[in-house]
PDB file of N, CA and C in Angstrom:
ATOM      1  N   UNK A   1       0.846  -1.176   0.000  1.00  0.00           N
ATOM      2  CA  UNK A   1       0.000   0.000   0.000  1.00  0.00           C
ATOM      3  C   UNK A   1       0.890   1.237   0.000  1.00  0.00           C
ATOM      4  N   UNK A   2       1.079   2.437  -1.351  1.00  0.00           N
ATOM      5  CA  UNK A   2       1.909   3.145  -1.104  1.00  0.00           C
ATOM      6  C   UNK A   2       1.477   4.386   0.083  1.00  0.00           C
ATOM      7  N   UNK A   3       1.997   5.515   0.125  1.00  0.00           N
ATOM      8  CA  UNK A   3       1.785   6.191   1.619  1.00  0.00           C
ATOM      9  C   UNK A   3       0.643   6.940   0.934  1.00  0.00           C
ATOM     10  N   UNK A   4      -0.556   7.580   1.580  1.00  0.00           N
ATOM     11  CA  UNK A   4      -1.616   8.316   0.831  1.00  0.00           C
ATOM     12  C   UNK A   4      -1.313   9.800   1.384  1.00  0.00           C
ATOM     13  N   UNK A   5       0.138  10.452   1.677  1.00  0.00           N
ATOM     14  CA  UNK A   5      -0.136  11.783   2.126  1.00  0.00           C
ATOM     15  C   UNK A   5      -0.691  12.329   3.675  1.00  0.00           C
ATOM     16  N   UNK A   6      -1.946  11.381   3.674  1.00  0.00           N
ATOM     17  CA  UNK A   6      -2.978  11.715   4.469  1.00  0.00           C
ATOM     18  C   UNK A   6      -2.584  11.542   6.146  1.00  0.00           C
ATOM     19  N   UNK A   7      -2.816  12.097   6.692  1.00  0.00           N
ATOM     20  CA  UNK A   7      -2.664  11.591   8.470  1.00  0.00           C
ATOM     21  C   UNK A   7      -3.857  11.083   8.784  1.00  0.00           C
ATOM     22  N   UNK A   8      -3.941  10.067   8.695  1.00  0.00           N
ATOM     23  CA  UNK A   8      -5.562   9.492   9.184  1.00  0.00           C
ATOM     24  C   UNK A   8      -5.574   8.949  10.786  1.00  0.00           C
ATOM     25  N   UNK A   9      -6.607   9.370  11.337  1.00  0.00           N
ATOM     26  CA  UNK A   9      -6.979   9.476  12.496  1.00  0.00           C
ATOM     27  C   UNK A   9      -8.135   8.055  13.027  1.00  0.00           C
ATOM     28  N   UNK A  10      -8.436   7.020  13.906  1.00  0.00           N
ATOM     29  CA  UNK A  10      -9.744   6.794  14.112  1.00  0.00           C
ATOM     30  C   UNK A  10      -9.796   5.909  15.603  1.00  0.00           C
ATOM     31  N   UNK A  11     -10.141   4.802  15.210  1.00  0.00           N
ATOM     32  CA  UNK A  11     -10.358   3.998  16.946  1.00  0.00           C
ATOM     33  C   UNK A  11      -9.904   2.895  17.135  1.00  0.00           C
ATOM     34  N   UNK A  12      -9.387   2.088  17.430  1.00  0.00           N
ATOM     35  CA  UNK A  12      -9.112   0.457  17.423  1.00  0.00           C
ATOM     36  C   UNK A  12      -9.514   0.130  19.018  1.00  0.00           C
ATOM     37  N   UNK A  13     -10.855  -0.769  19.033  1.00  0.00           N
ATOM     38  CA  UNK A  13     -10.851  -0.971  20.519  1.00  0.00           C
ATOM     39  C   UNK A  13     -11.049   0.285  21.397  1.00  0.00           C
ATOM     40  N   UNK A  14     -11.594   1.099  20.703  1.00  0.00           N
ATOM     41  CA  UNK A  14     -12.050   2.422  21.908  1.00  0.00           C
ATOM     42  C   UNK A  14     -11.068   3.111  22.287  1.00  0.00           C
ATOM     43  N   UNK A  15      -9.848   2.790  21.348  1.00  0.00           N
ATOM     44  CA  UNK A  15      -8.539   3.631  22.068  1.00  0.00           C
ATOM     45  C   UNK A  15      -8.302   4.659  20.473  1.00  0.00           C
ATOM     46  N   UNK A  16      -7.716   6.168  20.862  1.00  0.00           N
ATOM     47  CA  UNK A  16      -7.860   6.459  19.196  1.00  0.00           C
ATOM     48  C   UNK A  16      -6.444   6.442  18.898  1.00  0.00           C
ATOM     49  N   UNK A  17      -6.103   6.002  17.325  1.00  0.00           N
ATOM     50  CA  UNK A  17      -4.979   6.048  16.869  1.00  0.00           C
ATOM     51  C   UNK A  17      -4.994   6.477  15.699  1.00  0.00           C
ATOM     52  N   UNK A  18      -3.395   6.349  15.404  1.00  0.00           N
ATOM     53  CA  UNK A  18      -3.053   6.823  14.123  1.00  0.00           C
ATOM     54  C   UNK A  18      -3.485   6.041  13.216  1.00  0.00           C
ATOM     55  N   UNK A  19      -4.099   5.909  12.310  1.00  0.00           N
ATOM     56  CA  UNK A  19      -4.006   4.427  11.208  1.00  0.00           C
ATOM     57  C   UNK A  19      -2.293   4.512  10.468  1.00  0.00           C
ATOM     58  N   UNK A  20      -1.712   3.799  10.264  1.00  0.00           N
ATOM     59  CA  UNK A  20      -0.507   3.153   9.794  1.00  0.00           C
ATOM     60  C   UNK A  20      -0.728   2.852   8.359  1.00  0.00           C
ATOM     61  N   UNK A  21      -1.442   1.520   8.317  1.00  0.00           N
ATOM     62  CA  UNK A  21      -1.910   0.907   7.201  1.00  0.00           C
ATOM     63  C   UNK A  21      -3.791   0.441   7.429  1.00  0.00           C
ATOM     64  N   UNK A  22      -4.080  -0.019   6.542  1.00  0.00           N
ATOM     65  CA  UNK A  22      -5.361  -0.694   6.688  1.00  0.00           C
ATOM     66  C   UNK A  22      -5.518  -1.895   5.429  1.00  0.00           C
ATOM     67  N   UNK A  23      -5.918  -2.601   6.009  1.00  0.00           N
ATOM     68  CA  UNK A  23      -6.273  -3.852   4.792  1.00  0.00           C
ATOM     69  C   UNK A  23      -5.302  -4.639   4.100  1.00  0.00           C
ATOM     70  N   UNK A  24      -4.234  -4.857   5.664  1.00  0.00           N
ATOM     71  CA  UNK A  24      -2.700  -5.611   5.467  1.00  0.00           C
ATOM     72  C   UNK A  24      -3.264  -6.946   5.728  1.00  0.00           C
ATOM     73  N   UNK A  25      -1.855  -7.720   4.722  1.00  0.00           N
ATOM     74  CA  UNK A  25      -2.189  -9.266   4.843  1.00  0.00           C
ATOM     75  C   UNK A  25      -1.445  -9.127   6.190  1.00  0.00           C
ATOM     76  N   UNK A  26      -1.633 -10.569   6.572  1.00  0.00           N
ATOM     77  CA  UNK A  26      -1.133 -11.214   8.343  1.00  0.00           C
ATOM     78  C   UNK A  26       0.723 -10.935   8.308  1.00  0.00           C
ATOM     79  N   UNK A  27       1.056 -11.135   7.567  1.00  0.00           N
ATOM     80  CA  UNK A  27       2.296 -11.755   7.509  1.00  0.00           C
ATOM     81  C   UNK A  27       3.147  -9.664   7.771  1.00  0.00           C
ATOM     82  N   UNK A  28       1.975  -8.783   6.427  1.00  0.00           N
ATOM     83  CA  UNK A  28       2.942  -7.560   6.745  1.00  0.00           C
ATOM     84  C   UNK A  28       2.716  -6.773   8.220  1.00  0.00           C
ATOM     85  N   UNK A  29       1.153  -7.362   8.146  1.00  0.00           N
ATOM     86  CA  UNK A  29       0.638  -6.642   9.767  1.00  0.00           C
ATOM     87  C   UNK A  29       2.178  -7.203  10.815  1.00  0.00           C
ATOM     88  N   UNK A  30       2.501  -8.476  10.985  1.00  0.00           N
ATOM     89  CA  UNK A  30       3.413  -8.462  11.726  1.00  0.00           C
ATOM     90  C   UNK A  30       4.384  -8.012  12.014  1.00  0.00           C
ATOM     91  N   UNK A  31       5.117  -7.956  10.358  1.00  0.00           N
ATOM     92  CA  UNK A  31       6.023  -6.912  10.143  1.00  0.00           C
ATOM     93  C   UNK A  31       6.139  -5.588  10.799  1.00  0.00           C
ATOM     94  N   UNK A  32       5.068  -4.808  10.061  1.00  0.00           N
ATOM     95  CA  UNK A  32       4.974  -3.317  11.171  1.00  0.00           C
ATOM     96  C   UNK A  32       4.406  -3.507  12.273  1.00  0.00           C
ATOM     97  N   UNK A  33       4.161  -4.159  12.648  1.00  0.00           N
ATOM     98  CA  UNK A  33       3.665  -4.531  14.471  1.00  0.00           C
ATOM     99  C   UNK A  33       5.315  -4.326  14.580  1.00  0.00           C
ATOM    100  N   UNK A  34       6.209  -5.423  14.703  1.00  0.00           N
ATOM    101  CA  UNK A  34       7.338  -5.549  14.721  1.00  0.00           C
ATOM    102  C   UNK A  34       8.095  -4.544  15.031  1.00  0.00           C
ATOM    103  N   UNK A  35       7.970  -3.792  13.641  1.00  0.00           N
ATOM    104  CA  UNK A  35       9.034  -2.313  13.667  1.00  0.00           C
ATOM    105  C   UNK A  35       8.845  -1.369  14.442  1.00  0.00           C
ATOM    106  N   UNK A  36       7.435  -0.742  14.197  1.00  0.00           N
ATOM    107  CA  UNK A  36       6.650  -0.018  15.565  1.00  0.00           C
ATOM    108  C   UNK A  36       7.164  -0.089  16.806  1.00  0.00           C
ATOM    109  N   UNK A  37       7.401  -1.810  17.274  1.00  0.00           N
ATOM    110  CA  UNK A  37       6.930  -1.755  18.438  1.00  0.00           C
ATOM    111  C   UNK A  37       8.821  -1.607  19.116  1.00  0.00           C
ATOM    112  N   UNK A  38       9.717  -2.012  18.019  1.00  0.00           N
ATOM    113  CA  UNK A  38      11.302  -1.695  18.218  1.00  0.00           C
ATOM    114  C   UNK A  38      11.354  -0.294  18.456  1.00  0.00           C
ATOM    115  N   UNK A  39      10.621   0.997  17.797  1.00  0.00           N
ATOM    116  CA  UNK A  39      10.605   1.795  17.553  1.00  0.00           C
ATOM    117  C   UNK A  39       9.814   2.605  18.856  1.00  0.00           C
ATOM    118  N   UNK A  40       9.229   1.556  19.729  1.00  0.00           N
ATOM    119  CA  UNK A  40       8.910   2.389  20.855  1.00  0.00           C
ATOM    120  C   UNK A  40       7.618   2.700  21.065  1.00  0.00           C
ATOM    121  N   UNK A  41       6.378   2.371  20.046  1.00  0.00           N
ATOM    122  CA  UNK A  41       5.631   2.816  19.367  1.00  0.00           C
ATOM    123  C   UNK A  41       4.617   1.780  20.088  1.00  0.00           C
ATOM    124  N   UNK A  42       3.304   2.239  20.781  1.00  0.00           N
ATOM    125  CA  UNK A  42       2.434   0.961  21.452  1.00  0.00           C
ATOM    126  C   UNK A  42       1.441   0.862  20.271  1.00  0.00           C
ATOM    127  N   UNK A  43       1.716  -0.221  19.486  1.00  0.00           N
ATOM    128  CA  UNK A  43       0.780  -0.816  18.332  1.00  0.00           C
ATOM    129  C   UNK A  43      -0.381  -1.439  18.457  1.00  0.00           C
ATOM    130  N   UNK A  44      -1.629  -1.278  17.764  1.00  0.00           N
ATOM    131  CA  UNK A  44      -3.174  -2.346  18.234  1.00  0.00           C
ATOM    132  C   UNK A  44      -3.525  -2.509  16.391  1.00  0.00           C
ATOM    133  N   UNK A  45      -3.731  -3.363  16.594  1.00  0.00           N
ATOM    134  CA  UNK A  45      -4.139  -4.143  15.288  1.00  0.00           C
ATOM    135  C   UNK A  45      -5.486  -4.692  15.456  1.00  0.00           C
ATOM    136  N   UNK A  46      -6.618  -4.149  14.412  1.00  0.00           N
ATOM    137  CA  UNK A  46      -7.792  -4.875  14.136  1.00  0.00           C
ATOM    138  C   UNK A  46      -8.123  -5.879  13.625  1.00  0.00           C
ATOM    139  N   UNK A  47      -8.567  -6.747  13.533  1.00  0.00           N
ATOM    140  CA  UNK A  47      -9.025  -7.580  12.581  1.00  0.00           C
ATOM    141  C   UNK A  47     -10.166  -7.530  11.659  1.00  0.00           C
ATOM    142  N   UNK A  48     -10.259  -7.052  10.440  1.00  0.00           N
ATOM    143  CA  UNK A  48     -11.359  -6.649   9.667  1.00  0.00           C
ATOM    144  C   UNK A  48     -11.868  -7.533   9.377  1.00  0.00           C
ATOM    145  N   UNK A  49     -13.626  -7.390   9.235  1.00  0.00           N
ATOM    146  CA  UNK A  49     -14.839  -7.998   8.627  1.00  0.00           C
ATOM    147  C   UNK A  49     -14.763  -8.627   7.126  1.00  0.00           C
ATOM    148  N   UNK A  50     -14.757 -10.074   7.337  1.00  0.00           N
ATOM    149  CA  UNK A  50     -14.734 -10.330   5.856  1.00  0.00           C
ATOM    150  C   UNK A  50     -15.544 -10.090   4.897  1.00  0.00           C
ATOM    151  N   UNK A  51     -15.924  -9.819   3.836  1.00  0.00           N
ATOM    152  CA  UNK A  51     -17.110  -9.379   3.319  1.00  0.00           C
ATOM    153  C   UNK A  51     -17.763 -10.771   2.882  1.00  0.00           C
ATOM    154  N   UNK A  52     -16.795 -11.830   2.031  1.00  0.00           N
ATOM    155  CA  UNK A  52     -17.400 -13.400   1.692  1.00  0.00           C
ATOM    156  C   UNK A  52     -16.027 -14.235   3.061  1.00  0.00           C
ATOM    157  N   UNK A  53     -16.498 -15.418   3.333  1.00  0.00           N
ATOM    158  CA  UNK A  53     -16.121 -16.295   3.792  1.00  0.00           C
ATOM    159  C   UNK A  53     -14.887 -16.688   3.274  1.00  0.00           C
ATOM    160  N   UNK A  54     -14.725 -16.462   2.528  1.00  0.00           N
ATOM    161  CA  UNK A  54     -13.362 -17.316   1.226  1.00  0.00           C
ATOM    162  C   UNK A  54     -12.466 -16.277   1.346  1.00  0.00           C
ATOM    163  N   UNK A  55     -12.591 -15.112   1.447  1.00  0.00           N
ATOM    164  CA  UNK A  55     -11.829 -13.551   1.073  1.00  0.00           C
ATOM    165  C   UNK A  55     -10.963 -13.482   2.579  1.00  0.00           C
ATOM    166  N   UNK A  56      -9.789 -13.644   1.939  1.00  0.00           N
ATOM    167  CA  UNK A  56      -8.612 -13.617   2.977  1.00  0.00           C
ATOM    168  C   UNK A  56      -8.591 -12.324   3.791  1.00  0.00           C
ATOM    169  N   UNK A  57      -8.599 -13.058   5.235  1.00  0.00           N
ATOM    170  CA  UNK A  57      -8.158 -11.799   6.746  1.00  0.00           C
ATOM    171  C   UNK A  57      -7.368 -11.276   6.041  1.00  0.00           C
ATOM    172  N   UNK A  58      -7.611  -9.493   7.029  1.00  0.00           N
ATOM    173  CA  UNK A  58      -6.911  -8.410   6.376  1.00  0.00           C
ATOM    174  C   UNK A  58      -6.688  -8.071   7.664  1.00  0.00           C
ATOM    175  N   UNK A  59      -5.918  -6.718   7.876  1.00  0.00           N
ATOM    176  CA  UNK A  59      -5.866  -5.812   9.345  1.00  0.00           C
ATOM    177  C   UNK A  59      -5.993  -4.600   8.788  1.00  0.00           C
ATOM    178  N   UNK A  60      -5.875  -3.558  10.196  1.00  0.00           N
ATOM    179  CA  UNK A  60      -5.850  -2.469  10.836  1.00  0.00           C
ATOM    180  C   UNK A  60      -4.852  -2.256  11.451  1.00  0.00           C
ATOM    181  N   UNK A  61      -3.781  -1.671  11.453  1.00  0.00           N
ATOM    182  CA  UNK A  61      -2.387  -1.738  12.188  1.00  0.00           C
ATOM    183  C   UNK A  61      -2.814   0.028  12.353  1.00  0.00           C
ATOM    184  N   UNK A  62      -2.096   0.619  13.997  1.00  0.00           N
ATOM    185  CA  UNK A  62      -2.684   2.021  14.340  1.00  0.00           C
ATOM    186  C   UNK A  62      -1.747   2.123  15.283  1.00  0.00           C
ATOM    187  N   UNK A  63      -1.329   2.972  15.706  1.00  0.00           N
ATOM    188  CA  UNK A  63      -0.019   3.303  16.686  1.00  0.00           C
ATOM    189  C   UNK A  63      -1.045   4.203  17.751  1.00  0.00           C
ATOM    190  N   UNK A  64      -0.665   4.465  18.992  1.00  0.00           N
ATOM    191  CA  UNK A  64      -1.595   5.381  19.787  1.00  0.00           C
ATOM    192  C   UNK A  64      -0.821   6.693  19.699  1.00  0.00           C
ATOM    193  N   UNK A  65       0.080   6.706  19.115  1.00  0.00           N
ATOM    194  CA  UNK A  65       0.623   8.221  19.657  1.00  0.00           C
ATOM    195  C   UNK A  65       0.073   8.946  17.932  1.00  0.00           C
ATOM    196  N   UNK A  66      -0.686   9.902  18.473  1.00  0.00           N
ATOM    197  CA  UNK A  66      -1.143  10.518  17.588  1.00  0.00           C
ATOM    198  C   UNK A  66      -0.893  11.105  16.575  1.00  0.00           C
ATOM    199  N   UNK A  67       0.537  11.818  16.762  1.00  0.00           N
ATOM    200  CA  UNK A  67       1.250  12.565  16.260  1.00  0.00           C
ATOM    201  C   UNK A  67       2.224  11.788  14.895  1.00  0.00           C
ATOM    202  N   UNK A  68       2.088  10.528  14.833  1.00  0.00           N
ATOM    203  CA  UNK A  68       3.164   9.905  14.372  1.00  0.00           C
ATOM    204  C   UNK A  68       2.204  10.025  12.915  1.00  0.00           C
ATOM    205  N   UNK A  69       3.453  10.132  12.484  1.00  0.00           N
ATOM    206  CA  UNK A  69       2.690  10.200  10.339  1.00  0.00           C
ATOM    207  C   UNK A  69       4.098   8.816  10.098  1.00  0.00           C
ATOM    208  N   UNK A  70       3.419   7.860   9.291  1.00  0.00           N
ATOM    209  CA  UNK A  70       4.252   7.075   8.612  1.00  0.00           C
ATOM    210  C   UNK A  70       5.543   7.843   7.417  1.00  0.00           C
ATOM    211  N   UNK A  71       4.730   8.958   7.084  1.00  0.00           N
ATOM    212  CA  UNK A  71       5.505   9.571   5.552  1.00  0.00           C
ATOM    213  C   UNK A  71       6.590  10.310   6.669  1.00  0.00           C
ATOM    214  N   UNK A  72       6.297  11.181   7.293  1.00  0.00           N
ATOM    215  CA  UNK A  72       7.528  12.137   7.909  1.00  0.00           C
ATOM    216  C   UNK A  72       8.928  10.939   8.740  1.00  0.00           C
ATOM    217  N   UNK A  73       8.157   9.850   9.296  1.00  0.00           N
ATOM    218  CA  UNK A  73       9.054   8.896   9.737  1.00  0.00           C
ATOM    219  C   UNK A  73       9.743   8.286   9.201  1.00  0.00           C
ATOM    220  N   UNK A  74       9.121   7.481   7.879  1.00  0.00           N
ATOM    221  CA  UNK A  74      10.290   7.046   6.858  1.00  0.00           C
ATOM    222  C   UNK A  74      11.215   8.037   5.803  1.00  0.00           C
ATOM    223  N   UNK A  75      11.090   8.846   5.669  1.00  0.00           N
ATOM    224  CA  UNK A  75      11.275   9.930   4.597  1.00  0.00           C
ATOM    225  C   UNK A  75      11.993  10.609   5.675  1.00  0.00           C
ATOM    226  N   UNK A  76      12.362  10.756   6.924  1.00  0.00           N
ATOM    227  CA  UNK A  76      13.032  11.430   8.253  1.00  0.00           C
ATOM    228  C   UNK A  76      13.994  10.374   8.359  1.00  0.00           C
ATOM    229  N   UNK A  77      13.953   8.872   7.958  1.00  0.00           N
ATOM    230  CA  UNK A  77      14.806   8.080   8.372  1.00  0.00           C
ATOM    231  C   UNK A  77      14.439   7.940  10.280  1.00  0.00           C
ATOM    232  N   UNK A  78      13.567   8.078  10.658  1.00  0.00           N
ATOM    233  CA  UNK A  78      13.510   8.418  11.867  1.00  0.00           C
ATOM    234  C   UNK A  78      13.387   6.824  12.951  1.00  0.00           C
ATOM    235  N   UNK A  79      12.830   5.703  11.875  1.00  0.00           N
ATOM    236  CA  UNK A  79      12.545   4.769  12.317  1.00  0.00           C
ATOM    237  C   UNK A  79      14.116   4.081  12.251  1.00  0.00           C
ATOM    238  N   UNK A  80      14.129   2.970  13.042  1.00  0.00           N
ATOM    239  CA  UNK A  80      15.457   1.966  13.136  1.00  0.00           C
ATOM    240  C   UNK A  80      14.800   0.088  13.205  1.00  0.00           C
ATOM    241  N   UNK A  81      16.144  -0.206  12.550  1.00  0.00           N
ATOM    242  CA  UNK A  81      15.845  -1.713  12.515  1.00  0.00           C
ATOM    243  C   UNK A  81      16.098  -2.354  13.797  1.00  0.00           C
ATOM    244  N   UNK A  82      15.957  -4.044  13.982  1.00  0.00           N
ATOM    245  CA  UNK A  82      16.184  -4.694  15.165  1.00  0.00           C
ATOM    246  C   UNK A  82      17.709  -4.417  15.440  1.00  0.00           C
ATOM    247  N   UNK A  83      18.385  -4.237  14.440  1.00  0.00           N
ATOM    248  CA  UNK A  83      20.109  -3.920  14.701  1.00  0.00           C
ATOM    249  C   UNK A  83      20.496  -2.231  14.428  1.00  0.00           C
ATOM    250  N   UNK A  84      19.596  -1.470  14.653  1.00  0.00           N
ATOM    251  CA  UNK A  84      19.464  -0.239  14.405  1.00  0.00           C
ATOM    252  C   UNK A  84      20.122   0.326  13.520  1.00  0.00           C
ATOM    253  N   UNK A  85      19.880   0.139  12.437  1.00  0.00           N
ATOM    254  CA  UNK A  85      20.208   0.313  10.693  1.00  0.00           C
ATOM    255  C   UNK A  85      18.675   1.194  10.945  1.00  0.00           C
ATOM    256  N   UNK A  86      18.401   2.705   9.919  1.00  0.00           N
ATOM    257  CA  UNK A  86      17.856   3.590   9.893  1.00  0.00           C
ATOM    258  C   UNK A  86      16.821   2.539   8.559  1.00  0.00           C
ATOM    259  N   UNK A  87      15.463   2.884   8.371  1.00  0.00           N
ATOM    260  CA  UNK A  87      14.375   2.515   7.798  1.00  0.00           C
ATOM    261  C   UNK A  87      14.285   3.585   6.424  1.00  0.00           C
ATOM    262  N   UNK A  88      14.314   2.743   5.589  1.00  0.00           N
ATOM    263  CA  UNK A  88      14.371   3.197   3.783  1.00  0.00           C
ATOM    264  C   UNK A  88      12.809   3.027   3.298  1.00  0.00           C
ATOM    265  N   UNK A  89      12.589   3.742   2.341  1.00  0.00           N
ATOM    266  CA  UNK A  89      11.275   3.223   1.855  1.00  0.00           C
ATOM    267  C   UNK A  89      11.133   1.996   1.113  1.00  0.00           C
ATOM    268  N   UNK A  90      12.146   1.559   0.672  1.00  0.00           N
ATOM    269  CA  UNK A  90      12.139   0.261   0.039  1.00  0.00           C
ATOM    270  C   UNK A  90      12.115  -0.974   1.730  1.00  0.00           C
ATOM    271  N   UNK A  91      12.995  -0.601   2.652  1.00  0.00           N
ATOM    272  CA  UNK A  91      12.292  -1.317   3.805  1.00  0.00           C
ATOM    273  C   UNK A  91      11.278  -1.203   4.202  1.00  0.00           C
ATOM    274  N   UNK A  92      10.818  -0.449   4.289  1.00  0.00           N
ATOM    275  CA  UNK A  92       9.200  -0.057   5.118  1.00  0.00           C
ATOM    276  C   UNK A  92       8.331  -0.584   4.157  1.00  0.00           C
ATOM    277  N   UNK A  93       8.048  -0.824   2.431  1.00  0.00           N
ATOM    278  CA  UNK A  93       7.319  -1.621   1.941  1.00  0.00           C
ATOM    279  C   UNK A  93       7.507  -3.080   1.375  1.00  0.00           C
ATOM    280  N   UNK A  94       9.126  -3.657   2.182  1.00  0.00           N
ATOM    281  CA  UNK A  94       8.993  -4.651   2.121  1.00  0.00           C
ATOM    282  C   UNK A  94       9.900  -5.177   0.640  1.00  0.00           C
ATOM    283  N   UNK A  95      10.508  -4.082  -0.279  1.00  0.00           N
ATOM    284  CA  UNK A  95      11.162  -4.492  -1.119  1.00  0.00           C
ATOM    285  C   UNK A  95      12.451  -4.989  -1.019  1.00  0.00           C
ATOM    286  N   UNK A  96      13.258  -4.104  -0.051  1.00  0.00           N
ATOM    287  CA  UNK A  96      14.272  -4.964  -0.158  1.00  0.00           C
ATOM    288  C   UNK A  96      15.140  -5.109   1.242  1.00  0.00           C
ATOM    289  N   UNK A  97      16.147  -5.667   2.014  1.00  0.00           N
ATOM    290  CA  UNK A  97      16.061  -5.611   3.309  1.00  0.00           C
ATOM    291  C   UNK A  97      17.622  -4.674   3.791  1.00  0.00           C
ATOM    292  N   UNK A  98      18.210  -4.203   2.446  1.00  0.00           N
ATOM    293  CA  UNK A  98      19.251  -3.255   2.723  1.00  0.00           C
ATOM    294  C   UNK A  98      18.860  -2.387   2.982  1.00  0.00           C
ATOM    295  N   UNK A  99      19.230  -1.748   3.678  1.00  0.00           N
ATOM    296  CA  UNK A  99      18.948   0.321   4.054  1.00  0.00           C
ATOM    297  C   UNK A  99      19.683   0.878   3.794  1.00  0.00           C
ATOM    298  N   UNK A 100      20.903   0.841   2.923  1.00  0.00           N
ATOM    299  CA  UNK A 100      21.535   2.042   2.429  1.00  0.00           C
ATOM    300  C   UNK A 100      20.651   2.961   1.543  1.00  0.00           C
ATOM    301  N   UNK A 101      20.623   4.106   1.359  1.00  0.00           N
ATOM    302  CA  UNK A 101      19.801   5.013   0.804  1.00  0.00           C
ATOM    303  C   UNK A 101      19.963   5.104  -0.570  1.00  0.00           C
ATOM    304  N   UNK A 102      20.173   4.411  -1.488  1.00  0.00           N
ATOM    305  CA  UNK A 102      20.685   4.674  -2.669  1.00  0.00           C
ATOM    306  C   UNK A 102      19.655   4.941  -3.620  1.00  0.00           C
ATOM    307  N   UNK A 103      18.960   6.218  -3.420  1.00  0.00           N
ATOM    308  CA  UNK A 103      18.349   6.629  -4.084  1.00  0.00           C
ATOM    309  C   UNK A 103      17.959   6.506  -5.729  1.00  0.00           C
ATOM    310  N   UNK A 104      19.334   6.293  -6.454  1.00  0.00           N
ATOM    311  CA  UNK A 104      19.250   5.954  -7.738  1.00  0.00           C
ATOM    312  C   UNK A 104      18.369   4.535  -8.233  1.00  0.00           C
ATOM    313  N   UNK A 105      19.406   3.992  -7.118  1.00  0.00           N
ATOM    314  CA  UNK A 105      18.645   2.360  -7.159  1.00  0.00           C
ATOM    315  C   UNK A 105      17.150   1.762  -7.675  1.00  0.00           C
ATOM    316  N   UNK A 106      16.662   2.996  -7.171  1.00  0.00           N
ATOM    317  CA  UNK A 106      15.143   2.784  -6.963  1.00  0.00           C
ATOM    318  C   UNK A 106      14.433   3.676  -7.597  1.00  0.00           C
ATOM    319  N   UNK A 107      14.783   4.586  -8.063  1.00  0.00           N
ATOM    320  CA  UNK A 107      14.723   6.035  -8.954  1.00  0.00           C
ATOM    321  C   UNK A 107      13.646   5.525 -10.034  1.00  0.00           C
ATOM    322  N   UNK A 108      14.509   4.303 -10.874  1.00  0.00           N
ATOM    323  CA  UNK A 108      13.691   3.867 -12.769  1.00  0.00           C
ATOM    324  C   UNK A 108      13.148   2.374 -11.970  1.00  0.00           C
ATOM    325  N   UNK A 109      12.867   2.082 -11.277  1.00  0.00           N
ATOM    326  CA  UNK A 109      11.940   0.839 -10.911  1.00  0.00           C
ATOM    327  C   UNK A 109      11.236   0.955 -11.250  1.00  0.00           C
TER     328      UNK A 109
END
């Protein structure tokens, strides 16, 4: 899901948060559960309503601190890995697991 700009705001469990992502498979929800939570960050994850029976679980991943925007954090480098290597946008969506910044790299993808 690329970043939408937006700071979106709402509730998980009666508590209000940031939304992060929405309508992540299991495997990335863990992921940013993960990073978030290295990052200091108290994470709550929903589990969304399937619409058919067959149609694969999705989430709600939401941080409580309000203030946090996904775009200013990765694009700030502000986030860190489990070995505290700084967070790239190609890490944060999962493309690739180096963090050197090599901007070119990724430039004509």
């Amino acid at each position: 899901m690329p970043f939408s700009g937006k700071h979106l705001f709402g509730e998980i469990d009666g508590t209000k948060v940031t939304f992060v992502e929405k309508n992540v498979s299991e495997e990335r929800m863990k992921f940013l559960k993960e990073l978030l939570e290295i990052n200091g960050f108290e994470v709550l994850v929903q589990e969304n309503k399937k619409k058919k029976e067959e149609d694969p679980q999705t989430y709600t991943v939401g941080v409580t601190d309000l203030v946090f925007n996904p775009v200013i954090w990765v694009y700030d480098r502000r986030l860190k890995t489990q070995d505290g290597r700084k967070v790239t946008p190609d890490y944060w969506f999962q493309k690739k697991t180096d963090t050197k910044p090599q901007y070119w790299e990724s430039m004509w993808d």
